[in-house]
N, C-alpha and C. Protein backbone atom coordinates (compact mmCIF):
# COMPACT_ATOMS: atom_id res chain seq x y z
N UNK A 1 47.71 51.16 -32.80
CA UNK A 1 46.29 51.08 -33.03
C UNK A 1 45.75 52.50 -33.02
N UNK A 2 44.65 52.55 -33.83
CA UNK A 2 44.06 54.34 -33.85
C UNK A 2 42.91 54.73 -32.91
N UNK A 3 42.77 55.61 -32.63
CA UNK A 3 41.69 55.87 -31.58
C UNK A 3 40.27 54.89 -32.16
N UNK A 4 40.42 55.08 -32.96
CA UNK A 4 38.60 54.70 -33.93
C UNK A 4 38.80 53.48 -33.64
N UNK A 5 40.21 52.59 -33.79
CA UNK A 5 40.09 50.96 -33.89
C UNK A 5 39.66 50.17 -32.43
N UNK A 6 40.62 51.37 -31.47
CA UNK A 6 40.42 51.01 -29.85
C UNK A 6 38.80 51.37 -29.80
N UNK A 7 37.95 52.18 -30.11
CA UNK A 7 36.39 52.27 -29.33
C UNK A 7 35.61 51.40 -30.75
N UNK A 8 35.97 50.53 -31.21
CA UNK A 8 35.36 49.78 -32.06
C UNK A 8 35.72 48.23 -31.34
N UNK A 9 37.11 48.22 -30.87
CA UNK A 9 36.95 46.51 -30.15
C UNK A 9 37.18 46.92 -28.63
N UNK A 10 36.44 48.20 -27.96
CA UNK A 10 37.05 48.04 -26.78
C UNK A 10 35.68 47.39 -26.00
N UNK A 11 36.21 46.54 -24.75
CA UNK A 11 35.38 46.01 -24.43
C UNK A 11 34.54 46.47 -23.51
N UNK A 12 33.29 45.74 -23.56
CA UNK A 12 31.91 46.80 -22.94
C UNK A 12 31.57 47.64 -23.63
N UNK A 13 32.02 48.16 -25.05
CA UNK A 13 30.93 48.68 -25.98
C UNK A 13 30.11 48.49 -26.16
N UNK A 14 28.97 49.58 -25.91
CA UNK A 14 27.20 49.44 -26.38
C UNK A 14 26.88 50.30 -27.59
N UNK A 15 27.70 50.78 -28.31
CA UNK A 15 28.09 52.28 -28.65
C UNK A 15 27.05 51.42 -29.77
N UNK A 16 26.70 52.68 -31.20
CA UNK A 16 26.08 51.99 -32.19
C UNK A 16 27.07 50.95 -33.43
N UNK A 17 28.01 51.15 -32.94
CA UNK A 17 29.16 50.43 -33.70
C UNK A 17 28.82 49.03 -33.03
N UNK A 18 29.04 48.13 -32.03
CA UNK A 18 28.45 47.10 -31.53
C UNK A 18 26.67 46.27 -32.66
N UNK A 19 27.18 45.28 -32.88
CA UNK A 19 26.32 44.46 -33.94
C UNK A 19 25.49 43.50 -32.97
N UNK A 20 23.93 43.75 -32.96
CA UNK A 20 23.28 43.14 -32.00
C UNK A 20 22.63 41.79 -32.46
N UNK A 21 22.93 40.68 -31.97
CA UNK A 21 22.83 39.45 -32.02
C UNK A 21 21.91 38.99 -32.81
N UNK A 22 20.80 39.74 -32.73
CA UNK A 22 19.22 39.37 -33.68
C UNK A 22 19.33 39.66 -34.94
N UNK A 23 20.15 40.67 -35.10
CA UNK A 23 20.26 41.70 -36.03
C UNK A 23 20.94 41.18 -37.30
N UNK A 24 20.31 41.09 -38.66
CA UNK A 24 21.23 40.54 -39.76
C UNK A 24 22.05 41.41 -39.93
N UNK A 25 21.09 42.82 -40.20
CA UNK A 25 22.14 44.22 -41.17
C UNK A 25 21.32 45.72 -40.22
N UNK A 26 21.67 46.55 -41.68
CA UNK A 26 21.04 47.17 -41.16
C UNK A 26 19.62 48.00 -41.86
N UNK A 27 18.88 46.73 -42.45
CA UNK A 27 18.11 46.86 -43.14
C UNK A 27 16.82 47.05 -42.66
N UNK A 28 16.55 46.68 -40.97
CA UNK A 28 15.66 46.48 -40.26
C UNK A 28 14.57 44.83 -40.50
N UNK A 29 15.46 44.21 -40.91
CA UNK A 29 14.27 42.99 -41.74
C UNK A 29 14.39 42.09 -40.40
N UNK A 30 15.29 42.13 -39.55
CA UNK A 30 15.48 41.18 -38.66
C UNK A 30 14.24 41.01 -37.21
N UNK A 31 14.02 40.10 -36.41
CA UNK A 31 13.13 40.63 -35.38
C UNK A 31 14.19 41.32 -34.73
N UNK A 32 13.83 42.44 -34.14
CA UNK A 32 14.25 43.57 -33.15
C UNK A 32 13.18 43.74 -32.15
N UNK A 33 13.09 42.18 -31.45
CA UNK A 33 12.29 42.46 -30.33
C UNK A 33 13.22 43.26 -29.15
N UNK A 34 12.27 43.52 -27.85
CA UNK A 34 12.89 43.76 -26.82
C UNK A 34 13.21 43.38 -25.74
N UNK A 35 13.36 43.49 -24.95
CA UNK A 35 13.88 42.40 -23.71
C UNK A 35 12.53 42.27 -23.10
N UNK A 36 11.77 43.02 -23.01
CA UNK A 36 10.60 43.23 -22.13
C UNK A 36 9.59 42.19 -23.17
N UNK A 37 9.25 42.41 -24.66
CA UNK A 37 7.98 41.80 -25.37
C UNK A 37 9.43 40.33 -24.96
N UNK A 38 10.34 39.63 -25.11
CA UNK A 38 11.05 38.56 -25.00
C UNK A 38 10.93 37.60 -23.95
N UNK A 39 10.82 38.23 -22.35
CA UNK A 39 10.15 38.16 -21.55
C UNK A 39 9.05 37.75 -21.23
N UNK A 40 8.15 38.46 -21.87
CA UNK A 40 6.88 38.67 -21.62
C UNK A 40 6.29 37.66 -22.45
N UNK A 41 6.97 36.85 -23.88
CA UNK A 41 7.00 35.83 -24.69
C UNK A 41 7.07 34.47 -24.00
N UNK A 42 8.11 34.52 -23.10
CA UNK A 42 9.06 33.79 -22.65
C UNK A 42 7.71 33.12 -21.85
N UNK A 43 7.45 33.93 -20.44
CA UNK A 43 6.26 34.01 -19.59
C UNK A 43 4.83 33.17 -20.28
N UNK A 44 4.37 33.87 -21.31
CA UNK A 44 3.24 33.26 -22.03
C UNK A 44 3.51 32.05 -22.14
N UNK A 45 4.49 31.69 -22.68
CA UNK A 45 4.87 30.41 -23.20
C UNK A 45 4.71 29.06 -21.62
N UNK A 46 5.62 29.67 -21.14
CA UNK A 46 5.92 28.64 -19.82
C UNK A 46 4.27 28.69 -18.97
N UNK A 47 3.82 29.89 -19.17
CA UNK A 47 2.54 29.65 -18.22
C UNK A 47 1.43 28.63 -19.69
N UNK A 48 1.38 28.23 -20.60
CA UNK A 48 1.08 27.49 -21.35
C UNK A 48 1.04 26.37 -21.58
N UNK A 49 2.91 25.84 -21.06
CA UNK A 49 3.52 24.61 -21.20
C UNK A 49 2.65 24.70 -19.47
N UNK A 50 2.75 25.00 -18.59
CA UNK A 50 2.62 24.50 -17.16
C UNK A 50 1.01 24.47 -17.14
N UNK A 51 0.10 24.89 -17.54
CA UNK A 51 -1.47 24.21 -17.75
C UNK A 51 -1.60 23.15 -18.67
N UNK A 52 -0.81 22.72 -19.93
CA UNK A 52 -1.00 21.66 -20.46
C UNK A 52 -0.74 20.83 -19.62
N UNK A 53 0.99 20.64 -18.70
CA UNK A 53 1.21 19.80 -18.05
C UNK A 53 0.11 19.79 -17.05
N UNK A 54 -0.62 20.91 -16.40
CA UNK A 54 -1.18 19.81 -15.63
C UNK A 54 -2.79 19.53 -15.89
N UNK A 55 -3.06 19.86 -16.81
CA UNK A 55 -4.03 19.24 -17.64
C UNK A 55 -4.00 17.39 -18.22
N UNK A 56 -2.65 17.39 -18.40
CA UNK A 56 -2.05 16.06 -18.80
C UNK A 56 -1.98 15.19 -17.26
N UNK A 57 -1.70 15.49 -16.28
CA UNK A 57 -1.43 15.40 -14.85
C UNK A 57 -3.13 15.02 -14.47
N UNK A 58 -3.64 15.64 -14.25
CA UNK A 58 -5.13 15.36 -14.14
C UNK A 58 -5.41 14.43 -14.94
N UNK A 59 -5.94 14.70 -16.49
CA UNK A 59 -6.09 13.50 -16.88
C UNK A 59 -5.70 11.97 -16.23
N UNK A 60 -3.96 11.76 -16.33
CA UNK A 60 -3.52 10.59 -15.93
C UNK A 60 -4.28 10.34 -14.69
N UNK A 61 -4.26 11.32 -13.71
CA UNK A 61 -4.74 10.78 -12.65
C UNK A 61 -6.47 10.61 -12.91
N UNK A 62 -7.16 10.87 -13.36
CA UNK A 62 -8.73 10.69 -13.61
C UNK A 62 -8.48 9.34 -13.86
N UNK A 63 -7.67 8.56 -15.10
CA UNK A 63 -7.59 7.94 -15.61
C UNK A 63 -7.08 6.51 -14.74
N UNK A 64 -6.37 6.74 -14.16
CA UNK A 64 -5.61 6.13 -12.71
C UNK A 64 -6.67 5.99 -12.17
N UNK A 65 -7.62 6.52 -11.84
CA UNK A 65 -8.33 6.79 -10.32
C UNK A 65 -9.52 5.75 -11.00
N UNK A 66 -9.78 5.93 -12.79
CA UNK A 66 -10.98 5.45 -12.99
C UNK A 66 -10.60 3.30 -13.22
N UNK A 67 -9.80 3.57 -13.03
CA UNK A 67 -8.98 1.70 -13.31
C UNK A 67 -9.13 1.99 -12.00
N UNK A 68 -8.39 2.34 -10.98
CA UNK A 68 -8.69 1.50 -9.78
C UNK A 68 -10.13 2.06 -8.85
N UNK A 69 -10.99 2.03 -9.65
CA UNK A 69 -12.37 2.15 -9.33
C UNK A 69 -13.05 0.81 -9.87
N UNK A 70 -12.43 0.84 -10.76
CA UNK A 70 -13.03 -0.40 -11.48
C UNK A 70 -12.66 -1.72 -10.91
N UNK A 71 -11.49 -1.70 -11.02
CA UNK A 71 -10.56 -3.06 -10.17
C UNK A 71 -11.25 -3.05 -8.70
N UNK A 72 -11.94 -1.94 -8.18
CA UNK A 72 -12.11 -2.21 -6.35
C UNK A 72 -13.82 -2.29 -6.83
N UNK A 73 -14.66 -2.11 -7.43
CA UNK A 73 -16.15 -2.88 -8.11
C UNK A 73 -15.74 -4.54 -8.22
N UNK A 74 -14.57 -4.19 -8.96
CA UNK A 74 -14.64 -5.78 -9.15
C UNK A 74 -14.10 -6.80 -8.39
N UNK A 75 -13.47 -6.44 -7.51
CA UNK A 75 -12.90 -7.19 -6.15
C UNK A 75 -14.20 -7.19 -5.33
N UNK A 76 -15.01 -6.18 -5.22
CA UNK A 76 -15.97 -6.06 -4.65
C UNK A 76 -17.45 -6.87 -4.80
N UNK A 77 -17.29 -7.19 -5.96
CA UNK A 77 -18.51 -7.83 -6.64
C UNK A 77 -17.73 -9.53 -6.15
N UNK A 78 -16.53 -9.96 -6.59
CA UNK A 78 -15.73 -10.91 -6.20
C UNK A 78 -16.22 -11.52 -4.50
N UNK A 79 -15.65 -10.65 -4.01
CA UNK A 79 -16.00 -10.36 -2.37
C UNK A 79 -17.41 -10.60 -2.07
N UNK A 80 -18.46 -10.85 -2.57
CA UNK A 80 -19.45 -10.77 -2.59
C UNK A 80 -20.06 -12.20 -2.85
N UNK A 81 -19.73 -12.18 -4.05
CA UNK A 81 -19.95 -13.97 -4.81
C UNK A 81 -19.22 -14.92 -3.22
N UNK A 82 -18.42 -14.83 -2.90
CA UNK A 82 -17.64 -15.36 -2.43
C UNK A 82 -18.21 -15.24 -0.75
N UNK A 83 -18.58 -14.28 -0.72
CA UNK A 83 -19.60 -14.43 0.96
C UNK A 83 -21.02 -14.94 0.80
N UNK A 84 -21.03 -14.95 -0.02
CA UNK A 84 -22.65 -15.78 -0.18
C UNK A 84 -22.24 -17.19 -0.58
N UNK A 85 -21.60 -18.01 -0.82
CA UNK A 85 -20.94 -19.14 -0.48
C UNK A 85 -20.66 -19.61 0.44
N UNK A 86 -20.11 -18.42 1.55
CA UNK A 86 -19.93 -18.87 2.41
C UNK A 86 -20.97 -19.35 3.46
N UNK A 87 -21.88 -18.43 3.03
CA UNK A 87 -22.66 -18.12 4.33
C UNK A 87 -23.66 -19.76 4.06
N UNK A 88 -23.96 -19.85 2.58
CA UNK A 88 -24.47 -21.09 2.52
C UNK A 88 -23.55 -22.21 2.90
N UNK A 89 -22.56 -22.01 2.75
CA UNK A 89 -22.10 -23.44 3.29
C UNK A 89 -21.97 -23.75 4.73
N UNK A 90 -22.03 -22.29 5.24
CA UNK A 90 -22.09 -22.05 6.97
C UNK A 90 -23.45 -22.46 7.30
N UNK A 91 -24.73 -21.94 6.77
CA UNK A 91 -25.78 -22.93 7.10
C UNK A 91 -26.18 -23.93 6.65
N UNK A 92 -25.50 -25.05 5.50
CA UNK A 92 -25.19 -26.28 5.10
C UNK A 92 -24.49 -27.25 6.59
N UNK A 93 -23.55 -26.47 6.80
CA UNK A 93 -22.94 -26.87 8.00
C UNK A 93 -23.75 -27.16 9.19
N UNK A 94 -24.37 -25.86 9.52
CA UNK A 94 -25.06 -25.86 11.09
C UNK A 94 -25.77 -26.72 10.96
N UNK A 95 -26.78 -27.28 9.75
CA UNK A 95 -27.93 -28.41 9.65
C UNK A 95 -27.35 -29.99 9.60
N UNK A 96 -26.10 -29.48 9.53
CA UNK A 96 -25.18 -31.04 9.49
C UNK A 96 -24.76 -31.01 10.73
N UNK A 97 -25.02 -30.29 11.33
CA UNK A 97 -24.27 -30.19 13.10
C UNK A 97 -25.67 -30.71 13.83
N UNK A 98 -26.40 -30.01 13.17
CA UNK A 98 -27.73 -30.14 14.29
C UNK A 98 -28.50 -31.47 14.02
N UNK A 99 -28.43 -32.18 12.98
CA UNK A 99 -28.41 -33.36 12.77
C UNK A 99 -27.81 -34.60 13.18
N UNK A 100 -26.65 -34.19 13.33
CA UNK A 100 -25.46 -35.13 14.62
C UNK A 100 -25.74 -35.09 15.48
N UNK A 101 -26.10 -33.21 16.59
CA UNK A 101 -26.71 -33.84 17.21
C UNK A 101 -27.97 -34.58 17.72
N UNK A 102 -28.93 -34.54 17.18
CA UNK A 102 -30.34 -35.55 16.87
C UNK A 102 -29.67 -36.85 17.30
N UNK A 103 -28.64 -37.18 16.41
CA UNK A 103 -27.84 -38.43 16.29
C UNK A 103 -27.37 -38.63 17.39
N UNK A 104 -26.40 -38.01 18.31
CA UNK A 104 -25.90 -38.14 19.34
C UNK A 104 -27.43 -38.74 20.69
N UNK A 105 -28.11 -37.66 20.51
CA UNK A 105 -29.54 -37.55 21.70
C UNK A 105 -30.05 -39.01 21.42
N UNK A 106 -30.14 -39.41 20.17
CA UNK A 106 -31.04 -40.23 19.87
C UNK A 106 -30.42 -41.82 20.55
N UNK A 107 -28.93 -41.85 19.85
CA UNK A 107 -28.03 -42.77 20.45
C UNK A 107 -27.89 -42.98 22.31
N UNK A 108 -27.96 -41.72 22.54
CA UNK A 108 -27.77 -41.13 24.48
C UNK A 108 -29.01 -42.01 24.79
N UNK A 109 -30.39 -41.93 24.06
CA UNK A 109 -31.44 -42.31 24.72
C UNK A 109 -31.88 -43.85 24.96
N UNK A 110 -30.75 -44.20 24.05
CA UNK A 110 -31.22 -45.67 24.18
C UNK A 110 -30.64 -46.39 25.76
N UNK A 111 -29.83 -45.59 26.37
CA UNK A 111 -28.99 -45.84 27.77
C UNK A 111 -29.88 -44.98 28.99
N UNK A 112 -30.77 -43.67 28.38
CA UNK A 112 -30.76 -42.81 29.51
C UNK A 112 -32.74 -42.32 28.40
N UNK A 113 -33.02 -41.98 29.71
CA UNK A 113 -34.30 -41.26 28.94
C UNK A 113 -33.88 -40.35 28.10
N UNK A 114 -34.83 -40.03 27.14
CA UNK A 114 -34.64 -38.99 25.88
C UNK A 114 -34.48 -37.43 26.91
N UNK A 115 -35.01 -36.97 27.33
CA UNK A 115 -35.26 -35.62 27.75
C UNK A 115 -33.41 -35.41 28.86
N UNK A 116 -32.83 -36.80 29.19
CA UNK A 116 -31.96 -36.55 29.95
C UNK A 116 -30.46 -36.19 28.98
N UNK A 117 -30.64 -36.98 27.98
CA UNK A 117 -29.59 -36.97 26.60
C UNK A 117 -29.70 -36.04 25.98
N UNK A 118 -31.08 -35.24 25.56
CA UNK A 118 -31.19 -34.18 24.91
C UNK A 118 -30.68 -32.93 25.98
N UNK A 119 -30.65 -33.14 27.46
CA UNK A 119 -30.02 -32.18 28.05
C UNK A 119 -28.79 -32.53 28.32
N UNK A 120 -27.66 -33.24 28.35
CA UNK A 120 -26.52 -33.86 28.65
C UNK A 120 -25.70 -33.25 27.66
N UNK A 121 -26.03 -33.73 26.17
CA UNK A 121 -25.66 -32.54 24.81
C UNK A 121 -25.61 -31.28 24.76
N UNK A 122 -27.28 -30.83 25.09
CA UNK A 122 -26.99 -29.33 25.12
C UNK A 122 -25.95 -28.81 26.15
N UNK A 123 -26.20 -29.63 27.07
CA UNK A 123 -25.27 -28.86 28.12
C UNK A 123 -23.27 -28.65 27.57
N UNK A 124 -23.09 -29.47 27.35
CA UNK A 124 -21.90 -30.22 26.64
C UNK A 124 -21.78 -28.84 25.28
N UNK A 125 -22.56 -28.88 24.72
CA UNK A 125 -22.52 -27.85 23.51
C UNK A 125 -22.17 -26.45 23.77
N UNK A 126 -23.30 -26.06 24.73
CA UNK A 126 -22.62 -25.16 25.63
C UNK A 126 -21.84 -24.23 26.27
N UNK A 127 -21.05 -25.37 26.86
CA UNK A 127 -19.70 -25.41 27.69
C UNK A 127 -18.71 -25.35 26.56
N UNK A 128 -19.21 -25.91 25.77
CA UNK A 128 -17.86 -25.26 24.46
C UNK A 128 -18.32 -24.31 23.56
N UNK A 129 -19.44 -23.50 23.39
CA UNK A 129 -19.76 -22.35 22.62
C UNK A 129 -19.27 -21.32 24.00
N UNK A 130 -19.42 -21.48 25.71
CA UNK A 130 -19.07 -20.29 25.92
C UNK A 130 -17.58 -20.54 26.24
N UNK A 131 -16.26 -21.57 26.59
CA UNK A 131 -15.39 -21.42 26.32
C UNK A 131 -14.52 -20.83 24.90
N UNK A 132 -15.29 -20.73 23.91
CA UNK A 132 -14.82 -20.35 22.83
C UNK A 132 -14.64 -19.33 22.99
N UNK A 133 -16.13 -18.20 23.28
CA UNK A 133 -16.58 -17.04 23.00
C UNK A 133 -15.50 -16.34 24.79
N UNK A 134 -14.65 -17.07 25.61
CA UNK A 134 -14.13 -16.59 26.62
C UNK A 134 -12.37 -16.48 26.13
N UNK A 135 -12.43 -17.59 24.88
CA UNK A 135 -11.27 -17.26 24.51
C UNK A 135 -10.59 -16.08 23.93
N UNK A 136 -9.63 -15.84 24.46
CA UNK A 136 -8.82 -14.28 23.58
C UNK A 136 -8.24 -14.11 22.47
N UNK A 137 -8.68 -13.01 21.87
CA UNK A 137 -8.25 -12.51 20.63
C UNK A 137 -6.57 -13.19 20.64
N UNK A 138 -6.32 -13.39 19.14
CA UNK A 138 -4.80 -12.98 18.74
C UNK A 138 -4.32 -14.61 19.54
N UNK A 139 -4.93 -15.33 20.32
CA UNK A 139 -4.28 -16.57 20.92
C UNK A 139 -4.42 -17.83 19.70
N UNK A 140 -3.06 -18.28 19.60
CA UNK A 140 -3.05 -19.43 18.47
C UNK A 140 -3.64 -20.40 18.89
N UNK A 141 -4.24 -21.31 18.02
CA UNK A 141 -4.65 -22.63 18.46
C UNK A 141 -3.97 -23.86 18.59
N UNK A 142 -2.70 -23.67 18.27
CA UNK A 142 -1.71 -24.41 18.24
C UNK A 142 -0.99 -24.94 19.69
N UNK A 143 -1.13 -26.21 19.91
CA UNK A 143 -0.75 -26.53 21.23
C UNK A 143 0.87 -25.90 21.40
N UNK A 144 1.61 -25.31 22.29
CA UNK A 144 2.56 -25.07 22.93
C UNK A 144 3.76 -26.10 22.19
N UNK A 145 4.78 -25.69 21.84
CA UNK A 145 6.04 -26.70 21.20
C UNK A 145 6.37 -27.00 22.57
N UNK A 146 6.86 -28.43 22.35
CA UNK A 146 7.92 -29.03 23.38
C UNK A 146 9.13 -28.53 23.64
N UNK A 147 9.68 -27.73 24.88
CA UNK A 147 11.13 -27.77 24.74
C UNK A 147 11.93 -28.76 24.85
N UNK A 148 13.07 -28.45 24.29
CA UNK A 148 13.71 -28.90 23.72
C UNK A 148 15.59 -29.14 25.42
N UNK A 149 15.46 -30.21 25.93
CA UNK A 149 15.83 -30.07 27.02
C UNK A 149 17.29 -28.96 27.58
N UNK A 150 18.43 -29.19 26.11
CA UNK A 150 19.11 -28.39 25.41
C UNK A 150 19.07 -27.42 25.05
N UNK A 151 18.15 -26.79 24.84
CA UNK A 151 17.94 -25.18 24.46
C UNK A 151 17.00 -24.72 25.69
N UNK A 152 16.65 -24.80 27.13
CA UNK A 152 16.45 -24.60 27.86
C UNK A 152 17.81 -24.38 28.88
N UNK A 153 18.66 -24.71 29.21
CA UNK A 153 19.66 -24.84 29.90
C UNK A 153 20.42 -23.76 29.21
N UNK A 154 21.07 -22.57 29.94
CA UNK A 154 22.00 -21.91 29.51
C UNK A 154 23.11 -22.87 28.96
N UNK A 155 23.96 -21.72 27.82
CA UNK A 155 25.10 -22.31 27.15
C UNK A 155 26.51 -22.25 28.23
N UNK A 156 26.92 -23.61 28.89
CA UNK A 156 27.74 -23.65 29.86
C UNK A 156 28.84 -23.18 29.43
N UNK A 157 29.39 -23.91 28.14
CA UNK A 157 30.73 -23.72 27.39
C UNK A 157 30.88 -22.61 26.88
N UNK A 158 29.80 -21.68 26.20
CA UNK A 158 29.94 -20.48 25.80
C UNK A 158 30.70 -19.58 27.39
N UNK A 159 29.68 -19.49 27.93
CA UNK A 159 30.33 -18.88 29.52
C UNK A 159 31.50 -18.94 29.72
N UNK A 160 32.23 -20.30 29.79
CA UNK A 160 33.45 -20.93 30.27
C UNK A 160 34.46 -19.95 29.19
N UNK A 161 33.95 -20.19 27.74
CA UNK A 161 35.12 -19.78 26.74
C UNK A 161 35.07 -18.32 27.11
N UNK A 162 34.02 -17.52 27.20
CA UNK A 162 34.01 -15.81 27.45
C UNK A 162 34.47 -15.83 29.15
N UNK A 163 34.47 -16.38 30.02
CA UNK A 163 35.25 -15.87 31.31
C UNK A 163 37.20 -16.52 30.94
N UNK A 164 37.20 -16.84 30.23
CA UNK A 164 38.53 -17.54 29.93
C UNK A 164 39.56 -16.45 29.64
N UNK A 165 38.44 -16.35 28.38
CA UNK A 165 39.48 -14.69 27.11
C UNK A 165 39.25 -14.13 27.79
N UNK A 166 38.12 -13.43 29.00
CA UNK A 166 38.29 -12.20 30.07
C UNK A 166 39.83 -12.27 30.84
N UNK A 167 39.94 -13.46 31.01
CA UNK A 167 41.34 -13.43 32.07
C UNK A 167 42.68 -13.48 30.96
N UNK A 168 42.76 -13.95 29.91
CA UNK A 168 43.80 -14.24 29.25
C UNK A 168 43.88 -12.51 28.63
């Protein structure tokens, strides 16, 4: 090989013999940017793409935020219809309560003077508005299950079989 052929393929040449990647010829027609404007391209670009994205990011979320604004108006308006129903049928109720008892007093009086029946009820009414209001949070109203005489009694045979395999 000749000296000229070795510094033409030797490697790590930067020399002007080395053909630079951008480069068609040597006509100058090619871009011959630099590392720095390439960079600095590079940069523009990504800080561009990363405000669209979160321009796009916002949006979605405006957009997100404005549906479940809407959906919680309208649960809300829902919620609403739906307590004013109630409340009428809660004082539909009380006038059907307070009418029974009329009914009850009125029935009491035919055995006992009126003024003694109309207090016998209230009293009675009472005694179960303040047992209610003494009852505790979180307590079910559900009477207590029966045990079950069998599932009260430890498991005898289980015992017997586990002290058995202890000794065997």
């Amino acid at each position: 090989m000749t000296q000229t052929a070795v510094q033409d393929s030797g490697a790590g040449d930067t020399g002007a013999a080395a053909v630079h990647p951008l480069k068609a010829g040597d006509d100058g027609s090619a871009d011959q940017r630099g590392l720095a404007d390439i960079v600095a391209d590079l940069w523009d670009k990504t800080e561009t793409l990363l405000r669209q994205e979160m321009r796009l990011g916002i949006a979605e979320a405006d957009e997100k935020l404005q549906t479940l604004k809407r959906d919680a108006e309208r649960q809300l308006a829902d919620l609403k219809a739906e307590l004013i129903v109630k409340a009428m049928a809660g004082a539909v109720l009380f006038a059907g309560l307070l009418s029974l008892c009329a009914a009850l007093i009125l029935l009491l009086s035919k055995a006992m003077s009126p003024w003694l029946s109309a207090l016998i009820v209230g009293a009675a009414l009472s005694a179960g508005a303040v047992a209610l209001l003494k009852r505790k949070p979180g307590k079910s109203w559900a009477l207590p299950a029966t045990s079950n005489n069998r599932d009260s009694q430890p498991d005898i045979h289980t015992a017997r079989r586990l002290s058995n395999d202890a000794e065997h």
